[in-house]
PDB file of N, CA and C in Angstrom:
ATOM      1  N   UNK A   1      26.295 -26.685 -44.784  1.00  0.00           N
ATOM      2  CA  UNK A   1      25.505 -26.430 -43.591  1.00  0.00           C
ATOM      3  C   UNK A   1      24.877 -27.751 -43.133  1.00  0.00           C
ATOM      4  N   UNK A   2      25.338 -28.017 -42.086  1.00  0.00           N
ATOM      5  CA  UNK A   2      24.523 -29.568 -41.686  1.00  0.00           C
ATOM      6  C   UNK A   2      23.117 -29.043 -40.695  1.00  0.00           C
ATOM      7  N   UNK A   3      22.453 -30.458 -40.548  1.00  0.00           N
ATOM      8  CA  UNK A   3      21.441 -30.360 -40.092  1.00  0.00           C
ATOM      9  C   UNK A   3      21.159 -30.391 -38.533  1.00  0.00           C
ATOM     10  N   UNK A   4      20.820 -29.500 -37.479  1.00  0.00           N
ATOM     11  CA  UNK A   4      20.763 -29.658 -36.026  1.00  0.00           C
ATOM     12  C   UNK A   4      19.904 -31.265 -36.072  1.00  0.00           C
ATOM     13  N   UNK A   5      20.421 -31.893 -34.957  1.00  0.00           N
ATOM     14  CA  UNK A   5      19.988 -33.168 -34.740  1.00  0.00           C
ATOM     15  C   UNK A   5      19.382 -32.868 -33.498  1.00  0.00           C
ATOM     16  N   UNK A   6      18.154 -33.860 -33.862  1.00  0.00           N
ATOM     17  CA  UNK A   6      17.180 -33.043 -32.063  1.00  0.00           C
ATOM     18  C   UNK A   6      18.159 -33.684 -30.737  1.00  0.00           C
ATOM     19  N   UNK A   7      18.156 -33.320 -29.834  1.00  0.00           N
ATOM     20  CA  UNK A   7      18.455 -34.059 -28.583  1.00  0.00           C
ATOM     21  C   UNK A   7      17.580 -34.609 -27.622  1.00  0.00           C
ATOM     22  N   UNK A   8      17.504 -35.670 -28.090  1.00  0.00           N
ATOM     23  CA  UNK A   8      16.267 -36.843 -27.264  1.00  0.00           C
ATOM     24  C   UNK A   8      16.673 -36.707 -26.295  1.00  0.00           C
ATOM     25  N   UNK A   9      17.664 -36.433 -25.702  1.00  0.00           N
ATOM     26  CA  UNK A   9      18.006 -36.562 -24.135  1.00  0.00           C
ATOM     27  C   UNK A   9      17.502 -35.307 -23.196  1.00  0.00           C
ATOM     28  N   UNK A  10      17.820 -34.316 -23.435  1.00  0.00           N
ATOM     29  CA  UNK A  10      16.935 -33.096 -23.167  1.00  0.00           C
ATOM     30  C   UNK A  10      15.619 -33.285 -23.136  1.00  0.00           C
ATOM     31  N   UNK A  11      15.027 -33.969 -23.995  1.00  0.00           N
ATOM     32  CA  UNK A  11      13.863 -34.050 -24.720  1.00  0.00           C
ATOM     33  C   UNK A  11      13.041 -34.912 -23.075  1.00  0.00           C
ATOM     34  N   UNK A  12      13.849 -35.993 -22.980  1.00  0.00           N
ATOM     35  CA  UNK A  12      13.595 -37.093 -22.383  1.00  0.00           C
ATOM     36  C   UNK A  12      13.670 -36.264 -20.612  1.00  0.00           C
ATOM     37  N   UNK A  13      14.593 -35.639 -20.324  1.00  0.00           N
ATOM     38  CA  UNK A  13      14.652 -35.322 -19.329  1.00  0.00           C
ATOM     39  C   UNK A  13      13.416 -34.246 -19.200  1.00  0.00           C
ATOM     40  N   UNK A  14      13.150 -33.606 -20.157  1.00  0.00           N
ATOM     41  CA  UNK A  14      11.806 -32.418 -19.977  1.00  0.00           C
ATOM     42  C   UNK A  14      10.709 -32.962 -19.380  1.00  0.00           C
ATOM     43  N   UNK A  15      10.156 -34.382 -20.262  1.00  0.00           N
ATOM     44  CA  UNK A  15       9.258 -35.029 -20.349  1.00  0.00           C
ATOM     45  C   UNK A  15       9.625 -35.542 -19.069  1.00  0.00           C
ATOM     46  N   UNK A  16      10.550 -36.209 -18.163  1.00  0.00           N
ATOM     47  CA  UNK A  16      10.590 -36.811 -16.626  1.00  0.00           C
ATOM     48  C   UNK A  16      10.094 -35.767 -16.120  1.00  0.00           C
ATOM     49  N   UNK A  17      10.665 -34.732 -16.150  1.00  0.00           N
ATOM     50  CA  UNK A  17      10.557 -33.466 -15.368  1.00  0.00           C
ATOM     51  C   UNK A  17       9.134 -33.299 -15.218  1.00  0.00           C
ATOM     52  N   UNK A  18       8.224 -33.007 -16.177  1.00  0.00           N
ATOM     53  CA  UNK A  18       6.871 -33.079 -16.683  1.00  0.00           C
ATOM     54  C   UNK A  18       6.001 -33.823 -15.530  1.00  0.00           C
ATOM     55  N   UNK A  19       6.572 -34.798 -16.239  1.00  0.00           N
ATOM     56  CA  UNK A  19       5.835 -36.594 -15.311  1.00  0.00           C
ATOM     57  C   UNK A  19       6.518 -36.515 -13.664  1.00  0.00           C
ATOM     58  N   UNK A  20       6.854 -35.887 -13.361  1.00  0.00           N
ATOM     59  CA  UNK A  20       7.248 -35.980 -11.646  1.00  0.00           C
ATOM     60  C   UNK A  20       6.509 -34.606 -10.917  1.00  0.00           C
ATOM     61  N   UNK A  21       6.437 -33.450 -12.483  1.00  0.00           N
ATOM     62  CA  UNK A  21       5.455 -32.384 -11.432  1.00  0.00           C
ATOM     63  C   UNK A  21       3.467 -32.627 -10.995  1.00  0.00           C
ATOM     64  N   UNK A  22       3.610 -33.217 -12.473  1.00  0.00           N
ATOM     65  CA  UNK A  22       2.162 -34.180 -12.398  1.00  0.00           C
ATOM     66  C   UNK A  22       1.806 -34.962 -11.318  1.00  0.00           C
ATOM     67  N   UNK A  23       2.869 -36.176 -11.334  1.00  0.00           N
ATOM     68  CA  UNK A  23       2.868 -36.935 -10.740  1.00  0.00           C
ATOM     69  C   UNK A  23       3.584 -37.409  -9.544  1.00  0.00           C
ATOM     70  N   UNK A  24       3.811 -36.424  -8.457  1.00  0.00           N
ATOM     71  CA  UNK A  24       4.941 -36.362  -7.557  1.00  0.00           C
ATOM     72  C   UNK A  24       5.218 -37.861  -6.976  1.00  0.00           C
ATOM     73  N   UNK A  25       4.177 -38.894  -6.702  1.00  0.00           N
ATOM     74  CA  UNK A  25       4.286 -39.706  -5.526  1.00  0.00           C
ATOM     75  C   UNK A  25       4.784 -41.206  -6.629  1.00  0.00           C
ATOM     76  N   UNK A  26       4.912 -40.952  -7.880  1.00  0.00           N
ATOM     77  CA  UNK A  26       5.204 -41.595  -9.165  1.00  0.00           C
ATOM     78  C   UNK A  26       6.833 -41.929  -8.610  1.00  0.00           C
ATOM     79  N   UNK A  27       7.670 -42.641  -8.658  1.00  0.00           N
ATOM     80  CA  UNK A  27       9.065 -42.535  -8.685  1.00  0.00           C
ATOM     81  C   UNK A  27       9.910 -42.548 -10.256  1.00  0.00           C
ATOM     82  N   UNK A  28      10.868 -41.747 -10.856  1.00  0.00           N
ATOM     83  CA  UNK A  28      11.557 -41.922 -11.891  1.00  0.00           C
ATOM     84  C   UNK A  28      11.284 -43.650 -12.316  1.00  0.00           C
ATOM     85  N   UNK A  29      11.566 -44.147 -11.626  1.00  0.00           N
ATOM     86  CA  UNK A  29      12.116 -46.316 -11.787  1.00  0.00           C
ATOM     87  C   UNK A  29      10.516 -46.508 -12.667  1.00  0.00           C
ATOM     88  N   UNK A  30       9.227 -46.052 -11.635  1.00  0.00           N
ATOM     89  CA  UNK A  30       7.930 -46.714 -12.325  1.00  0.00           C
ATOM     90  C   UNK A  30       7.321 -45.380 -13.431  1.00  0.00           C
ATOM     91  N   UNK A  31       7.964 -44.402 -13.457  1.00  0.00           N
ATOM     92  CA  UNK A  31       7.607 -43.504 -14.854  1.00  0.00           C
ATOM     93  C   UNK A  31       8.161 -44.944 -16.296  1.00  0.00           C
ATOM     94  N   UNK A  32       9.627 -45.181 -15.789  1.00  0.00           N
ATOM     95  CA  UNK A  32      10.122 -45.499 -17.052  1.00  0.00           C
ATOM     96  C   UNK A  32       9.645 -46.820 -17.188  1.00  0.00           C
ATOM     97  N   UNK A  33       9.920 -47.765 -16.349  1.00  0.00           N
ATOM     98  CA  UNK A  33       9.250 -49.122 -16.325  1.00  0.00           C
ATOM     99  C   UNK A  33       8.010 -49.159 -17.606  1.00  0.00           C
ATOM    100  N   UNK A  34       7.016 -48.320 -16.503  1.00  0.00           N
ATOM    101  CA  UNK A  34       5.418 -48.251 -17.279  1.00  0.00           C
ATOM    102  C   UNK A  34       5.325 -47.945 -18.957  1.00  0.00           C
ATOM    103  N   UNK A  35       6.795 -47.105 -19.076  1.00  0.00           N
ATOM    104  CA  UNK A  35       6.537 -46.339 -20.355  1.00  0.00           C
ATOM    105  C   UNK A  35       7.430 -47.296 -21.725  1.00  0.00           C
ATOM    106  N   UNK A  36       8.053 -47.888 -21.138  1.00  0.00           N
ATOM    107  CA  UNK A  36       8.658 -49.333 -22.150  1.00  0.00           C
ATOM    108  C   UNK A  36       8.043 -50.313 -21.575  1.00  0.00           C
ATOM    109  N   UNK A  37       6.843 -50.418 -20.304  1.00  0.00           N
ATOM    110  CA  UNK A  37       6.159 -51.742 -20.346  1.00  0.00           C
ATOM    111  C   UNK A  37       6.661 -53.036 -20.104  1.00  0.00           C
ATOM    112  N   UNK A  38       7.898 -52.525 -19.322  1.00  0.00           N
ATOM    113  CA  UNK A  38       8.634 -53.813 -18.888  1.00  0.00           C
ATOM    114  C   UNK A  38       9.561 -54.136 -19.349  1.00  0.00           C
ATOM    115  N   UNK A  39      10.241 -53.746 -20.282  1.00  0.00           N
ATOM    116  CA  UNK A  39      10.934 -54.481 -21.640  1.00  0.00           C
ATOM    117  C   UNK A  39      12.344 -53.976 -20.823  1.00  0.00           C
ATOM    118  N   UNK A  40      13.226 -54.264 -21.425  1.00  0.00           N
ATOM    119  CA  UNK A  40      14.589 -53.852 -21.440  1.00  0.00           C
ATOM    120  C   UNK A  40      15.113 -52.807 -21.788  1.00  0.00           C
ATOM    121  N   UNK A  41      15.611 -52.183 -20.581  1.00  0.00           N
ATOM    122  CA  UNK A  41      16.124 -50.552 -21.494  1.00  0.00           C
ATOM    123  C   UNK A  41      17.356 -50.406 -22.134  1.00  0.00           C
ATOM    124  N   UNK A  42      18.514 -51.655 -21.791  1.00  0.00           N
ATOM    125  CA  UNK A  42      19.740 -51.843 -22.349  1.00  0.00           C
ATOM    126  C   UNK A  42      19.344 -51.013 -24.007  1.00  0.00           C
ATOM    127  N   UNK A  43      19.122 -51.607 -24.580  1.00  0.00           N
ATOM    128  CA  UNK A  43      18.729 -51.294 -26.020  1.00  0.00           C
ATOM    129  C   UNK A  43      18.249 -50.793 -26.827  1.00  0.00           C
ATOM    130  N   UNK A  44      17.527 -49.466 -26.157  1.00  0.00           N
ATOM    131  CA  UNK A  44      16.337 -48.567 -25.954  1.00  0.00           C
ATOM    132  C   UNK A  44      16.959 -47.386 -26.745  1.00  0.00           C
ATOM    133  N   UNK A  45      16.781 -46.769 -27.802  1.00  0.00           N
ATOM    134  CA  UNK A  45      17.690 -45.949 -28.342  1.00  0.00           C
ATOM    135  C   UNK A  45      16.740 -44.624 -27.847  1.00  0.00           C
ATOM    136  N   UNK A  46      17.812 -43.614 -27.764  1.00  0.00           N
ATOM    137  CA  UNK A  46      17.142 -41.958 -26.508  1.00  0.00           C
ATOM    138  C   UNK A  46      15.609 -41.887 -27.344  1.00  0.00           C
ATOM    139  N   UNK A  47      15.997 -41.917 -28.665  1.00  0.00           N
ATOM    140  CA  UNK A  47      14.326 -41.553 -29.539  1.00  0.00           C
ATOM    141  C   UNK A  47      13.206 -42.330 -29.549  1.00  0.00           C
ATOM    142  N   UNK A  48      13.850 -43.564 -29.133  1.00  0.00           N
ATOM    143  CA  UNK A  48      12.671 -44.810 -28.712  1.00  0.00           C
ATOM    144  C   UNK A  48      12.302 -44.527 -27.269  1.00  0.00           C
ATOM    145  N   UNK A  49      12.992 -44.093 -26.260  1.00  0.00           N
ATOM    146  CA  UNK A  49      12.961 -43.769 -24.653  1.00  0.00           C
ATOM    147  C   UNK A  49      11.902 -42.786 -24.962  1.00  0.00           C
ATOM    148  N   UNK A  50      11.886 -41.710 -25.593  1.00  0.00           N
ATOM    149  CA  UNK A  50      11.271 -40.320 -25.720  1.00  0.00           C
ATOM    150  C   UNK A  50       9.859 -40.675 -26.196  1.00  0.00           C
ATOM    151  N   UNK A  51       9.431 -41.292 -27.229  1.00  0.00           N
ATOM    152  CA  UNK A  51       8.507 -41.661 -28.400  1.00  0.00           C
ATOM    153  C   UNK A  51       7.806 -42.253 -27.164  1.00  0.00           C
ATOM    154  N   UNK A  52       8.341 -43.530 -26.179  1.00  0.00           N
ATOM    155  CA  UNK A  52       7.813 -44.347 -24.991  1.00  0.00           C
ATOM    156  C   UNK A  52       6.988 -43.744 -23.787  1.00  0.00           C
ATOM    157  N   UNK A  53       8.245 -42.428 -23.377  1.00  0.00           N
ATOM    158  CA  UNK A  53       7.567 -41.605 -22.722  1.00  0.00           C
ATOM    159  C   UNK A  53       6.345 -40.814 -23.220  1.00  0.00           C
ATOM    160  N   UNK A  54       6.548 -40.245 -23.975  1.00  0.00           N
ATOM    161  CA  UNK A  54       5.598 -39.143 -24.388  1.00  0.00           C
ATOM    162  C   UNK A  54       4.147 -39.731 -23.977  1.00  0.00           C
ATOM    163  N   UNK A  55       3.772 -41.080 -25.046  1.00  0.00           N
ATOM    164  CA  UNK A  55       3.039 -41.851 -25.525  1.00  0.00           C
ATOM    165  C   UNK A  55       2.398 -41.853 -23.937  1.00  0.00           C
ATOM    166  N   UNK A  56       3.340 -42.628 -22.994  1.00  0.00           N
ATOM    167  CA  UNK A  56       2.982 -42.706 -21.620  1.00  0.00           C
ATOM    168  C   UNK A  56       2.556 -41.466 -20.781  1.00  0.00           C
ATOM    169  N   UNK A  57       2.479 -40.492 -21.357  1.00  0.00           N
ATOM    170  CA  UNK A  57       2.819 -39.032 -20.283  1.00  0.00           C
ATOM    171  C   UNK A  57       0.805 -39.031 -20.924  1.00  0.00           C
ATOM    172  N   UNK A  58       0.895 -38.829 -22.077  1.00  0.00           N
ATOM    173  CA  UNK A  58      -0.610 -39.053 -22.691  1.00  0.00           C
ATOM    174  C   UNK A  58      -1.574 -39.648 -22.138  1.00  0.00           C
ATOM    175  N   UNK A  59      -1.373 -41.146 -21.798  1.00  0.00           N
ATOM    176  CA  UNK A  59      -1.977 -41.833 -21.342  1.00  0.00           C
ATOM    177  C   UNK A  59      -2.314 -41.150 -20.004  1.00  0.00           C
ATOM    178  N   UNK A  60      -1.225 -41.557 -19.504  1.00  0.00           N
ATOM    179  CA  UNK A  60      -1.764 -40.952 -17.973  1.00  0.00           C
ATOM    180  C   UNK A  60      -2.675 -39.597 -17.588  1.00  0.00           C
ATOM    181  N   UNK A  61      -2.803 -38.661 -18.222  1.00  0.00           N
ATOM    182  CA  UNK A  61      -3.708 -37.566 -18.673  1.00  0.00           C
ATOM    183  C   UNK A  61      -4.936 -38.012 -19.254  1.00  0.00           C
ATOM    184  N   UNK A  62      -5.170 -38.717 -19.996  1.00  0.00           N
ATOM    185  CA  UNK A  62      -6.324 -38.832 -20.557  1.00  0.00           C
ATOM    186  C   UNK A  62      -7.322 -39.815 -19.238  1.00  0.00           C
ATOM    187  N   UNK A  63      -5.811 -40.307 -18.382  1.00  0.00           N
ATOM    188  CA  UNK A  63      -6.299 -41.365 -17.113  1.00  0.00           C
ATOM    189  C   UNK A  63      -7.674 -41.004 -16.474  1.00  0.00           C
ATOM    190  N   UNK A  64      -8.767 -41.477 -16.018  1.00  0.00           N
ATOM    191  CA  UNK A  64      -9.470 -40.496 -14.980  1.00  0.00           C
ATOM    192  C   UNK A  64      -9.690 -40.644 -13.684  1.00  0.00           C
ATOM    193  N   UNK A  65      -9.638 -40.021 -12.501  1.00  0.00           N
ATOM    194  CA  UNK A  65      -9.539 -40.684 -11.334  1.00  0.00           C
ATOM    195  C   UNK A  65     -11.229 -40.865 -11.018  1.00  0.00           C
ATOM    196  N   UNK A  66     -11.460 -41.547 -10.186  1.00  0.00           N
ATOM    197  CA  UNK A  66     -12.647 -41.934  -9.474  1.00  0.00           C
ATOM    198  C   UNK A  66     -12.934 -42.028  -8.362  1.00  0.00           C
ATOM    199  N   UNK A  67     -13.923 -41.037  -7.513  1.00  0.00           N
ATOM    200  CA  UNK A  67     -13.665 -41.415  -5.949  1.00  0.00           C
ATOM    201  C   UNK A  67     -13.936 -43.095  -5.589  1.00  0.00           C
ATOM    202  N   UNK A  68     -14.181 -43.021  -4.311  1.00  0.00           N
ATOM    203  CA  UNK A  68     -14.451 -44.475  -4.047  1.00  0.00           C
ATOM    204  C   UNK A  68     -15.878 -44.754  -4.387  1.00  0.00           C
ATOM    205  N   UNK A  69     -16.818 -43.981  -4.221  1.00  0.00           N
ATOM    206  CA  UNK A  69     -18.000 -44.274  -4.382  1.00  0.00           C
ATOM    207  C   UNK A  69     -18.079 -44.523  -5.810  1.00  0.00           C
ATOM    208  N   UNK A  70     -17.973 -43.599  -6.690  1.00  0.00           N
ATOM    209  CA  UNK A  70     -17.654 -44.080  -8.331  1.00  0.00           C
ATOM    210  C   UNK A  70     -17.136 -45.498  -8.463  1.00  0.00           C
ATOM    211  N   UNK A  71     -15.927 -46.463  -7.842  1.00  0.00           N
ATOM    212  CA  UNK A  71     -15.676 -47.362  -8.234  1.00  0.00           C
ATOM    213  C   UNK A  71     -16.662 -48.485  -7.518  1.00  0.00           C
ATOM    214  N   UNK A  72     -16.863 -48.198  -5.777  1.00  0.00           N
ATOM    215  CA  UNK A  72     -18.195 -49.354  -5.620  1.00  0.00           C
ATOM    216  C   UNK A  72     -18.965 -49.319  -6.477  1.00  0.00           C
ATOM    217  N   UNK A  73     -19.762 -48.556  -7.030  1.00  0.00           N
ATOM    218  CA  UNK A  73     -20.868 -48.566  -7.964  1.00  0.00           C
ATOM    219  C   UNK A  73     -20.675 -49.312  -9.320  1.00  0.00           C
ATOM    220  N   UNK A  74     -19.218 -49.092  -9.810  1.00  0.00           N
ATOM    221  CA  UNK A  74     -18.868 -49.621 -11.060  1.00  0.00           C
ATOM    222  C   UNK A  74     -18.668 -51.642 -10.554  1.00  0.00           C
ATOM    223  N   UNK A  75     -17.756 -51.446  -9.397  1.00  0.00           N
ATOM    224  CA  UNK A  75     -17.773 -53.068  -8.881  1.00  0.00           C
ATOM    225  C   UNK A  75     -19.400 -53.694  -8.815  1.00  0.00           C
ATOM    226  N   UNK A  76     -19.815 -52.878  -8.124  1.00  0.00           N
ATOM    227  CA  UNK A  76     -21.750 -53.344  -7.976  1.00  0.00           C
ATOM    228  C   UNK A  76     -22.327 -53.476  -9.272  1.00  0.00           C
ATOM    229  N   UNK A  77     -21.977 -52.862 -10.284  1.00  0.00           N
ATOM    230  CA  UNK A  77     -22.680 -52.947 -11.477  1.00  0.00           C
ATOM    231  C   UNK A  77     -22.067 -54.006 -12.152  1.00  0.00           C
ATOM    232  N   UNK A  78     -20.840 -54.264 -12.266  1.00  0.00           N
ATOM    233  CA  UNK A  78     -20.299 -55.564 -12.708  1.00  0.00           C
ATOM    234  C   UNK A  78     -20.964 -56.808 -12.172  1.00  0.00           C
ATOM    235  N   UNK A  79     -21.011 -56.727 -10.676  1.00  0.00           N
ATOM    236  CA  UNK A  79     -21.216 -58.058 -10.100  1.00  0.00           C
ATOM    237  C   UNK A  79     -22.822 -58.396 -10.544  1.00  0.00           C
ATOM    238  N   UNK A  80     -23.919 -57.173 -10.681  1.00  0.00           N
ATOM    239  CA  UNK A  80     -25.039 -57.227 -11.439  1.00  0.00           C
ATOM    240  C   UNK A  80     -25.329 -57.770 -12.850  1.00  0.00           C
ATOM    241  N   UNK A  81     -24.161 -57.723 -13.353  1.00  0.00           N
ATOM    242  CA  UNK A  81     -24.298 -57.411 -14.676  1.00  0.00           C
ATOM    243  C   UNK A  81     -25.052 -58.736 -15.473  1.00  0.00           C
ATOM    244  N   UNK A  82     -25.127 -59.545 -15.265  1.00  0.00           N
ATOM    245  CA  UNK A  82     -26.099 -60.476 -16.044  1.00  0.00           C
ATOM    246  C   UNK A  82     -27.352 -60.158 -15.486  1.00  0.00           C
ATOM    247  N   UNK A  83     -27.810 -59.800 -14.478  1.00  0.00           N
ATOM    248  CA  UNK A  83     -29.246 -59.881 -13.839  1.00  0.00           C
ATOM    249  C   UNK A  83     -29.769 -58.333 -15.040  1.00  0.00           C
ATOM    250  N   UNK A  84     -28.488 -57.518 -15.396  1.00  0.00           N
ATOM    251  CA  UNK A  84     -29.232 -56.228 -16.125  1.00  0.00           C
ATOM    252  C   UNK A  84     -29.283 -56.547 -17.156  1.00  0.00           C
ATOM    253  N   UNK A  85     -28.366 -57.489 -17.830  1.00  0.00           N
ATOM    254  CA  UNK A  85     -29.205 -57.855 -18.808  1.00  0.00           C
ATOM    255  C   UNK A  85     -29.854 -58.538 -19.122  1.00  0.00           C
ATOM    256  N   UNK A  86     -30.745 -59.456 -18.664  1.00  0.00           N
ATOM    257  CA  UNK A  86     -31.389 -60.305 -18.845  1.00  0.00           C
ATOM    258  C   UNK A  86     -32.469 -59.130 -18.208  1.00  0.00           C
ATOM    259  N   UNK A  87     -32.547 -58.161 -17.399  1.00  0.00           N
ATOM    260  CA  UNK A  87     -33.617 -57.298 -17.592  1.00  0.00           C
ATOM    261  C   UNK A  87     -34.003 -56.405 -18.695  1.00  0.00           C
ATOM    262  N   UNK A  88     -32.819 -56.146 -19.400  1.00  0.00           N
ATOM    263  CA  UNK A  88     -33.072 -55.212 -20.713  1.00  0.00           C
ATOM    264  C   UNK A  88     -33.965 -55.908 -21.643  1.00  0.00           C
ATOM    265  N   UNK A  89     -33.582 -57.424 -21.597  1.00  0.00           N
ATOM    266  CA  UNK A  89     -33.970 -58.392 -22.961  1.00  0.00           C
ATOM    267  C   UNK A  89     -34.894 -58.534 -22.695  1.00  0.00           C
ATOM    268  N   UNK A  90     -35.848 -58.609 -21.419  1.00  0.00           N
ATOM    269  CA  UNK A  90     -37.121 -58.514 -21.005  1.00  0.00           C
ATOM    270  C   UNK A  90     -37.762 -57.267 -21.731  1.00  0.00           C
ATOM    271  N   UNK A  91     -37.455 -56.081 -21.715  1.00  0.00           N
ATOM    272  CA  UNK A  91     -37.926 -55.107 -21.978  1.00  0.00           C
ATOM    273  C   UNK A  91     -38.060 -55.290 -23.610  1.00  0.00           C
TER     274      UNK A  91
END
């Protein structure tokens, strides 16, 4: 009795599938790009493609969005950021 061997390729296509209902305005090219990070896919074996994705599908979920006002405030607080602390150390 041999052993079923998983099929990363299925696997791999679920996980696109996944990442394009999430992420509609995402294209296939910058799912995979992002998820090997640039590297070369020539050489990429399906279980290394899959392991890449997944990892990436994660990330992007745990991502959080921010309106705009959330990020001025975060830019404003950066550009502050020595004047706050040198107010804390006062305190």
């Amino acid at each position: 009795m041999s052993v079923r061997q998983p099929n990363y390729y299925r696997k791999i296509l679920h996980v696109l599938e996944s990442l394009h209902k999430a992420h509609p305005f995402y294209n296939m090219g910058q799912h995979l790009s992002t998820a090997v990070d640039g590297s070369e896919l020539w050489g990429v074996t399906d279980k290394e493609l899959l392991l890449a994705l997944e990892k990436y599908e994660v990330n992007l979920e745990m991502d959080v969005n921010h309106n705009e006002e959330e990020i001025e405030e975060i830019i404003k607080d950066g550009m502050n950021l020595e004047r706050t602390l040198f107010e804390e150390e006062e305190d």
